[in-house]
N, C-alpha and C. Protein backbone atom coordinates (compact mmCIF):
# COMPACT_ATOMS: atom_id res chain seq x y z
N UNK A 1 0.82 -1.18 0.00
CA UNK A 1 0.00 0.00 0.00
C UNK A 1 0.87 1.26 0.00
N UNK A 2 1.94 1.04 0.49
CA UNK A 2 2.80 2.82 1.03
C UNK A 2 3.20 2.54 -0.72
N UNK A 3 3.72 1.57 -1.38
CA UNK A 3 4.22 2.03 -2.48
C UNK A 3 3.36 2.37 -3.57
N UNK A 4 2.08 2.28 -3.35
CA UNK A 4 1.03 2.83 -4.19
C UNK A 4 0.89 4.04 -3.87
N UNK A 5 1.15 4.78 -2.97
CA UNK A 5 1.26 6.15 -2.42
C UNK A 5 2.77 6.78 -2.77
N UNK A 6 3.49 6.29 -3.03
CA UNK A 6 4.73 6.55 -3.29
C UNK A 6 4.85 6.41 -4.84
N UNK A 7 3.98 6.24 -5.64
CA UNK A 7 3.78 6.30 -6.93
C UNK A 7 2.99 7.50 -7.15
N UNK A 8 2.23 7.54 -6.29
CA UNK A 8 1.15 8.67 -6.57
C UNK A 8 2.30 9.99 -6.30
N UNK A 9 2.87 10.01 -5.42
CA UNK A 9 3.65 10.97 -5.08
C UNK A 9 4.39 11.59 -6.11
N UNK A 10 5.27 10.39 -6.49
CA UNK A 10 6.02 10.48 -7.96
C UNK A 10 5.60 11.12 -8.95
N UNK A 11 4.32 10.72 -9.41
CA UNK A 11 3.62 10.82 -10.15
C UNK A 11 3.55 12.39 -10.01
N UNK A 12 2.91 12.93 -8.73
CA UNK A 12 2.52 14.10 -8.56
C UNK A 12 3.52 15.16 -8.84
N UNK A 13 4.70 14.89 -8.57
CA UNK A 13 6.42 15.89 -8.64
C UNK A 13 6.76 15.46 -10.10
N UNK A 14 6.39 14.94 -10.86
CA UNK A 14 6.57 15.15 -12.32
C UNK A 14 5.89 16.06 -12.53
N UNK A 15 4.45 15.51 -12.41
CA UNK A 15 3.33 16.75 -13.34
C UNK A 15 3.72 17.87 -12.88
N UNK A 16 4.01 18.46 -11.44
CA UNK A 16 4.19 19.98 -10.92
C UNK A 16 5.40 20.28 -11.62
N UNK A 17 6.93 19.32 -11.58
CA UNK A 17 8.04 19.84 -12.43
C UNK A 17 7.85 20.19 -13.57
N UNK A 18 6.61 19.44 -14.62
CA UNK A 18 6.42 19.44 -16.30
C UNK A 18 5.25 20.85 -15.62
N UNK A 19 4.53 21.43 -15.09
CA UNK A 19 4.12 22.46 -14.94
C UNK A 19 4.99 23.78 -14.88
N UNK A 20 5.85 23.41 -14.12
CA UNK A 20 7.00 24.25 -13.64
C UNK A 20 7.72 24.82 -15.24
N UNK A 21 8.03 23.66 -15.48
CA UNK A 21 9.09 23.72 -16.83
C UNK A 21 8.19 24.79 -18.20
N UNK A 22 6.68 24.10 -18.61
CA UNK A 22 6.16 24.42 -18.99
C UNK A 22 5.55 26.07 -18.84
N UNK A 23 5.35 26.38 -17.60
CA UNK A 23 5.46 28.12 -17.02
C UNK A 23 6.47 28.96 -17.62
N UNK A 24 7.74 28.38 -17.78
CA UNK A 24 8.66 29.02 -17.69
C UNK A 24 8.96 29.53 -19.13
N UNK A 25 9.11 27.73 -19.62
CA UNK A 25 8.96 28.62 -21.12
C UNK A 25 8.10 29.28 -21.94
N UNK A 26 6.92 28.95 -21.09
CA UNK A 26 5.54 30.37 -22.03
C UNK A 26 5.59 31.72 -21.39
N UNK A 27 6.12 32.21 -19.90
CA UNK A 27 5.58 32.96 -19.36
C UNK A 27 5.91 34.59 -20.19
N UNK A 28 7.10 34.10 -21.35
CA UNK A 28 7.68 35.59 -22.01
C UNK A 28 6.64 35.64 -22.96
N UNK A 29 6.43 34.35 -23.55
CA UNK A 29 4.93 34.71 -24.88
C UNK A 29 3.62 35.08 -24.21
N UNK A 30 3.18 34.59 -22.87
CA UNK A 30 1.63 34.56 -22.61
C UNK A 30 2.00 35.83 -21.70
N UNK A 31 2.62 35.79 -20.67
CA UNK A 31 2.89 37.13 -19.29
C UNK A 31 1.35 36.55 -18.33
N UNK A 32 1.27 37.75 -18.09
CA UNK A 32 0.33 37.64 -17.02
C UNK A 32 -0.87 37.55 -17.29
N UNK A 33 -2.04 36.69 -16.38
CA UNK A 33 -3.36 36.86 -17.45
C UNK A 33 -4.00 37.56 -16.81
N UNK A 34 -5.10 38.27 -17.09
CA UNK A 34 -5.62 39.47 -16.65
C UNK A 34 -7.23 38.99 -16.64
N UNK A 35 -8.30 39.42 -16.04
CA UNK A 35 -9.59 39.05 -16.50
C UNK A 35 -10.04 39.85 -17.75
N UNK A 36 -9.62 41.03 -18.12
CA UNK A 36 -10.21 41.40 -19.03
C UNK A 36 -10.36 40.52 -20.25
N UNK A 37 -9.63 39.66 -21.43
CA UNK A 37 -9.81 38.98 -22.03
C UNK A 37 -10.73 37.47 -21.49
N UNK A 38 -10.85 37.54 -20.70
CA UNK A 38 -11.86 36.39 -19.92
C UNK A 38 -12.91 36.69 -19.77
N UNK A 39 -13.47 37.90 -19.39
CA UNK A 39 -14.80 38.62 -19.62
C UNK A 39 -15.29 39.20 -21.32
N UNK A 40 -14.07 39.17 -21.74
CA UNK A 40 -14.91 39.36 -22.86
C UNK A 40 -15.63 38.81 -23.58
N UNK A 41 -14.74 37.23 -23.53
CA UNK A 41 -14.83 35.52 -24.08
C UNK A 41 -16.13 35.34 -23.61
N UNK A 42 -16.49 35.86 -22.49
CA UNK A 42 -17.91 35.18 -21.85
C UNK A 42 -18.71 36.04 -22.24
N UNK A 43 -18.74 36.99 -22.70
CA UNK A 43 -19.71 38.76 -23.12
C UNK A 43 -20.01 37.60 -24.67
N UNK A 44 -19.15 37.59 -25.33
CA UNK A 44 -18.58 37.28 -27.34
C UNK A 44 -20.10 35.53 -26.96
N UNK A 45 -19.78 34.89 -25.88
CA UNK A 45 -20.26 34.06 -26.13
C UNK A 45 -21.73 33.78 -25.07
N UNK A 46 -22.35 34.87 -24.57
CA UNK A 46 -23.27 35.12 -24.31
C UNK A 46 -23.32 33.81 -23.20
N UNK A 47 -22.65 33.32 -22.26
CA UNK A 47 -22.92 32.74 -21.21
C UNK A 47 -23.51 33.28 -19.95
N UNK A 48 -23.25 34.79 -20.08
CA UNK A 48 -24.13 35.25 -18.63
C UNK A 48 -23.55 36.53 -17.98
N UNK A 49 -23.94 37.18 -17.46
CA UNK A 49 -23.12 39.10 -16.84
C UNK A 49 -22.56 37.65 -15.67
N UNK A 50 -21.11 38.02 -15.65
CA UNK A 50 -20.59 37.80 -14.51
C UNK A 50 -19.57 38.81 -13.78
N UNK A 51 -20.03 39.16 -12.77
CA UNK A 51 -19.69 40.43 -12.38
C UNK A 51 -17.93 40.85 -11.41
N UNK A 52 -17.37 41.77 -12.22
CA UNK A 52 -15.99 42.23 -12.23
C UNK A 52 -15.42 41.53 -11.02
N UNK A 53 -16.02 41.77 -9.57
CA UNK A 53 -15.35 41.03 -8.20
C UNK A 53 -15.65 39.79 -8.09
N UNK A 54 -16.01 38.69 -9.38
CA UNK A 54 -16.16 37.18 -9.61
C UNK A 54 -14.93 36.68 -9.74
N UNK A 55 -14.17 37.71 -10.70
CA UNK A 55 -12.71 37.52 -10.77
C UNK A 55 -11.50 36.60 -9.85
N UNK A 56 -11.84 37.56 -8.89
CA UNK A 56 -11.16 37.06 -7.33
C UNK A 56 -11.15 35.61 -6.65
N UNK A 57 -12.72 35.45 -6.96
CA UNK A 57 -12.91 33.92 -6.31
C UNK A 57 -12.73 32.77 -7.81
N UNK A 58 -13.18 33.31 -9.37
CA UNK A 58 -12.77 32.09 -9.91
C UNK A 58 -11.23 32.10 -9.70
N UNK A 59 -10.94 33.10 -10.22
CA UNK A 59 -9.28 32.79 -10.39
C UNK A 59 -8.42 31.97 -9.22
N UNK A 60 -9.00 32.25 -7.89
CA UNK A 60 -8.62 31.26 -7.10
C UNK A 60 -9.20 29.77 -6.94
N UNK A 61 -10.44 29.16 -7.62
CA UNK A 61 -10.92 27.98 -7.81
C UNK A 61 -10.42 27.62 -8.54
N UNK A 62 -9.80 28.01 -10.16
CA UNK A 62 -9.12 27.31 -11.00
C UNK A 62 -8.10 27.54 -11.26
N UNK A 63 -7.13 27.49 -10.28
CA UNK A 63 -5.52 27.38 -10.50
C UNK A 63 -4.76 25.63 -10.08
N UNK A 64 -5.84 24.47 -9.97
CA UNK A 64 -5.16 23.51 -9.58
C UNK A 64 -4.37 22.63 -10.79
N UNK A 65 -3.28 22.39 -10.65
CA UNK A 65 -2.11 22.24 -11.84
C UNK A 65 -2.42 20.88 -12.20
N UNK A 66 -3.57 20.16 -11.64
CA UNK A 66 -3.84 18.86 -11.62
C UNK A 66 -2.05 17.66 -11.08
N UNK A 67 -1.84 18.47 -10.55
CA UNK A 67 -0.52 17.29 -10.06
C UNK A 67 -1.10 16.19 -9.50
N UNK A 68 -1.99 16.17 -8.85
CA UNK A 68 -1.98 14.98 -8.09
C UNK A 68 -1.46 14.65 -6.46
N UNK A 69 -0.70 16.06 -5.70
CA UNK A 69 -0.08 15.84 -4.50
C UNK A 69 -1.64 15.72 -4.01
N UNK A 70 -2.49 16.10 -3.53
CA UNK A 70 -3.72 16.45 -2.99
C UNK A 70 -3.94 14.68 -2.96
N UNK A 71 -3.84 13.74 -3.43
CA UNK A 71 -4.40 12.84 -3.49
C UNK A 71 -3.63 11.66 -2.37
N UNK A 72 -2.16 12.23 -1.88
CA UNK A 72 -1.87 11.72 -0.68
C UNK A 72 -3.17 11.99 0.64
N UNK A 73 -3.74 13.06 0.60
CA UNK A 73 -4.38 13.28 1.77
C UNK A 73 -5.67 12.11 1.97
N UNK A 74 -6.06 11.61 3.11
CA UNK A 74 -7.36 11.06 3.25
C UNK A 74 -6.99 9.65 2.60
N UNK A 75 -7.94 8.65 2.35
CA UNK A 75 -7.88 7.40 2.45
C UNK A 75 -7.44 7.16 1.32
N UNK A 76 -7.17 5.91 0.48
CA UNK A 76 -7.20 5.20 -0.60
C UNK A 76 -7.87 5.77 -1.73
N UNK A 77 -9.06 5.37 -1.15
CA UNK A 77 -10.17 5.51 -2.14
C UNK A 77 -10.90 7.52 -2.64
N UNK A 78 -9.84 8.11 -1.46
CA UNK A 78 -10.54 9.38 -2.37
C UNK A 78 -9.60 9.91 -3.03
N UNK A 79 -10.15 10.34 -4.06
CA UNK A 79 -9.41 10.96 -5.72
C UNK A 79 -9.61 12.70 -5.33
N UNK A 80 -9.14 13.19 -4.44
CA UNK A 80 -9.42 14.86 -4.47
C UNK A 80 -8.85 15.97 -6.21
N UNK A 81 -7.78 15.35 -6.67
CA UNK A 81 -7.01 16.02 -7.56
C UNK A 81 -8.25 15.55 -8.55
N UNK A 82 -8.82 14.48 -8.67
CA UNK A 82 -10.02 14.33 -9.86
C UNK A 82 -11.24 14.94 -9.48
N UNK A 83 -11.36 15.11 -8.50
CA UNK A 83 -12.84 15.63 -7.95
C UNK A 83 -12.65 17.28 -8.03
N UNK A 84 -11.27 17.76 -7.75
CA UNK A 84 -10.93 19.00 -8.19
C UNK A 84 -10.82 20.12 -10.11
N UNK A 85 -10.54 18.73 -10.22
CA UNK A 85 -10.11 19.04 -11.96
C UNK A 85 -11.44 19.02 -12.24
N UNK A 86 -13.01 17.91 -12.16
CA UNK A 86 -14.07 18.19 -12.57
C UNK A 86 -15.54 18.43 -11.83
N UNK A 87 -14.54 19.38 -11.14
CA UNK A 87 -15.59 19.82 -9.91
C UNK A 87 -16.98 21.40 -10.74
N UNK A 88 -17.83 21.23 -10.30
CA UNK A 88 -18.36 22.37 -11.16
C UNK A 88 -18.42 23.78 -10.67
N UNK A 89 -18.05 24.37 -11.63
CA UNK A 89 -18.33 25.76 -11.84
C UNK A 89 -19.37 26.86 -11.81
N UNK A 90 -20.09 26.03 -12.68
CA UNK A 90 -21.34 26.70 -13.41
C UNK A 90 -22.68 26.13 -12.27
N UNK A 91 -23.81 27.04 -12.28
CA UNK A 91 -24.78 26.34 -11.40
C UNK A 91 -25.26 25.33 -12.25
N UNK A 92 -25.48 25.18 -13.07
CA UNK A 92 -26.36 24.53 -13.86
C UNK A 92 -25.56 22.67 -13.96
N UNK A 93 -24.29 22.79 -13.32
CA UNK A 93 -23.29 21.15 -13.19
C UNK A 93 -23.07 21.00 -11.85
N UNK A 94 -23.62 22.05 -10.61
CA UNK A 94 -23.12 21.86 -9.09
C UNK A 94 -23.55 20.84 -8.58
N UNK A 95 -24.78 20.18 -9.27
CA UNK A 95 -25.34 19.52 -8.40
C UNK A 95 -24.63 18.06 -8.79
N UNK A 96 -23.70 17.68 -9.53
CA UNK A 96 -22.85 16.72 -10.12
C UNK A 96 -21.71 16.78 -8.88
N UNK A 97 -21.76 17.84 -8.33
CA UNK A 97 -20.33 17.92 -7.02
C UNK A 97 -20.86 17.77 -6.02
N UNK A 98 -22.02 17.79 -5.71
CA UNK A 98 -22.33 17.48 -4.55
C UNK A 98 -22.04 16.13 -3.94
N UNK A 99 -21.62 15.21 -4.26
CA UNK A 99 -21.38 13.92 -3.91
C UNK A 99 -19.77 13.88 -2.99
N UNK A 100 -18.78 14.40 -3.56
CA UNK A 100 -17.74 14.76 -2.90
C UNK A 100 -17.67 15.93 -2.39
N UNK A 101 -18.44 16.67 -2.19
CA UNK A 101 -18.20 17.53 -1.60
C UNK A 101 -18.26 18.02 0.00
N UNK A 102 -18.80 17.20 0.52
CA UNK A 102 -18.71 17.25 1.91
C UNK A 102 -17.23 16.51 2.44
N UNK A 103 -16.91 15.59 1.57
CA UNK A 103 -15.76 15.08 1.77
C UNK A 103 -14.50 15.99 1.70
N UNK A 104 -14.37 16.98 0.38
CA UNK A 104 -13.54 17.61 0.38
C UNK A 104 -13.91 18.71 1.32
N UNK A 105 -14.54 19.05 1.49
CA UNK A 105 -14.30 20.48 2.70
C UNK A 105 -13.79 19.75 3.74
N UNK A 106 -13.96 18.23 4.27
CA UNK A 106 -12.99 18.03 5.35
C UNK A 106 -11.69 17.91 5.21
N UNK A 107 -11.28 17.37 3.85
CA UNK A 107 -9.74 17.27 3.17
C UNK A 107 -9.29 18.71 3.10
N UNK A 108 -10.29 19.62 2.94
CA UNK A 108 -9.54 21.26 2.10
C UNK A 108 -8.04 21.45 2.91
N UNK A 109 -8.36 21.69 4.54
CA UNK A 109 -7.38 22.27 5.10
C UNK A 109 -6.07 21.45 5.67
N UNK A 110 -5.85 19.94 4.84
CA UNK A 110 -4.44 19.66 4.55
C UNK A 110 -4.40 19.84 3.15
N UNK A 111 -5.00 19.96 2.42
CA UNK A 111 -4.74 19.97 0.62
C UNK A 111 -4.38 21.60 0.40
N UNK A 112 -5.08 22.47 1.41
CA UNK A 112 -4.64 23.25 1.32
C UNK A 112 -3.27 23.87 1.43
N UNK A 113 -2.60 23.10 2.46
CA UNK A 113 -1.58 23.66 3.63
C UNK A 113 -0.28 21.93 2.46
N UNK A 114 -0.95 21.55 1.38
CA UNK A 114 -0.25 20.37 0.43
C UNK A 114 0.21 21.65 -0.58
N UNK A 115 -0.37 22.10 -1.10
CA UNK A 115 -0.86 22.22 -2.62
C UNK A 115 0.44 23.49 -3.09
N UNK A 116 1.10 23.12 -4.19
CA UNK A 116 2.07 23.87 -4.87
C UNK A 116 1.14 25.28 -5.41
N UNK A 117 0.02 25.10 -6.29
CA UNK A 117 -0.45 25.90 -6.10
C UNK A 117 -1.65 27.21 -5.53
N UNK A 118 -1.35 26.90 -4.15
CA UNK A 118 -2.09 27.55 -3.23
C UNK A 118 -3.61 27.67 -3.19
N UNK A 119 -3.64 26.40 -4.03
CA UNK A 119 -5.80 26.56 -4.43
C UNK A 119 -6.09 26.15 -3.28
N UNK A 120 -7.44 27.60 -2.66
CA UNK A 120 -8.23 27.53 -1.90
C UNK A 120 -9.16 26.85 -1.85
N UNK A 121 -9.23 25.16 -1.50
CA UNK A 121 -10.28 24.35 -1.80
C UNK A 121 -11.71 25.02 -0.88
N UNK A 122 -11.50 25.63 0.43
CA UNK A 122 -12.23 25.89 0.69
C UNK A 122 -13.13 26.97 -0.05
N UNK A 123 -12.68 27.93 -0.76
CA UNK A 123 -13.16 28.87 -1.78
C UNK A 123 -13.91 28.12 -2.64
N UNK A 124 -13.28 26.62 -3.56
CA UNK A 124 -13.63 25.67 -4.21
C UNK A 124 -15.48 25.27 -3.82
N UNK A 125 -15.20 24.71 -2.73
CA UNK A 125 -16.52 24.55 -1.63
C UNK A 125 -17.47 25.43 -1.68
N UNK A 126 -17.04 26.37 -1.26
CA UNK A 126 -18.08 27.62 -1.28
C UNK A 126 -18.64 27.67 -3.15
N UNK A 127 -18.07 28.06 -3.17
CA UNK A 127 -18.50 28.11 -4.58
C UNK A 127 -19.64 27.37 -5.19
N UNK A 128 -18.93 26.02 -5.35
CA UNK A 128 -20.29 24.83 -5.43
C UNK A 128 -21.53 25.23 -4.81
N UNK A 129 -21.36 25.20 -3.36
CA UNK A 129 -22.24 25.47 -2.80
C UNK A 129 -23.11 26.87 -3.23
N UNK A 130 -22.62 27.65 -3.46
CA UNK A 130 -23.66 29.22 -4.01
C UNK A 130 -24.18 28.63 -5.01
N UNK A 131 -23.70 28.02 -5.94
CA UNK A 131 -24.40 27.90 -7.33
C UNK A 131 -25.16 26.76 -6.97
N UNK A 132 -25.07 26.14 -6.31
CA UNK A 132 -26.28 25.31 -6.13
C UNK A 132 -27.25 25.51 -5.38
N UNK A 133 -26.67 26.88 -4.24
CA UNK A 133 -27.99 27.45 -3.96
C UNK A 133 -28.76 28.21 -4.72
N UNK A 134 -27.87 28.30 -5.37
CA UNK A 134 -28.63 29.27 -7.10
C UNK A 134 -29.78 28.61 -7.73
N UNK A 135 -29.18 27.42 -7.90
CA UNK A 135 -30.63 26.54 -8.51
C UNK A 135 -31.62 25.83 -7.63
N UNK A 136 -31.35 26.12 -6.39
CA UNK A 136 -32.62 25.85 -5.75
C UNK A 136 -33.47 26.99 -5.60
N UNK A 137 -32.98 28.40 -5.56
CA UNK A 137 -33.99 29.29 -5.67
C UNK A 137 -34.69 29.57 -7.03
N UNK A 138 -34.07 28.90 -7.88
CA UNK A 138 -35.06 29.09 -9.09
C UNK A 138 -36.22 28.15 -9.14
């Protein structure tokens, strides 16, 4: 069992190094990303007014590099780095996260205090949760 965790590990310090590596050599072509081209993408394609201080909380829900460290935390059987990568966004897919999601808000605050890049699972949480209170008030 430890060496199935010790694979995962492995596993996980590649993908963050091939992240790492990969940053480095785009960061002179791409630079910094800004929301303005992200709001516009969503204006051009008529998904919905999402409003300027939304910014703050997606940009911190979707920065997880999918490495895989997150998936040392908690038992065997839970996949946090997969439940993270297709966790929902949108109200209209929250109710698809609700199944792990009580699980991960108890994982958040070692995945948090894991994670190379500083994703606020608890922000993650919240999130889900608004948009699915979204569609219960409709």
């Amino acid at each position: 069992m430890s060496s199935y965790l010790s694979m995962r590990q492995l596993n996980a310090l590649w993908v963050l190094g091939w992240a790492l590596v990969r940053h480095i050599i785009t960061y002179p072509f791409v630079g910094r990303r800004v929301p303005g081209p992200w709001l516009k993408r969503i204006a051009a394609e008529s998904l919905g007014a999402v409003p300027k201080d939304a910014w703050g909380m997606f940009a911190c829900t979707s920065g997880c590099l999918t490495c895989g460290l997150c998936d040392v935390v908690g038992t065997a059987t839970d996949r946090p780095s997969q439940w993270l990568a297709g966790i929902a966004r949108h109200p209209g897919d929250s109710s698809l996260a609700l199944a792990q999601l009580q699980r991960l808000e108890i994982l958040a605050p070692e995945i948090e205090r894991l994670c190379p890049a500083r994703l606020k699972v608890s922000t993650v949480v919240a999130l889900v949760r608004a948009n699915h209170g979204m569609l219960a008030v409709r």
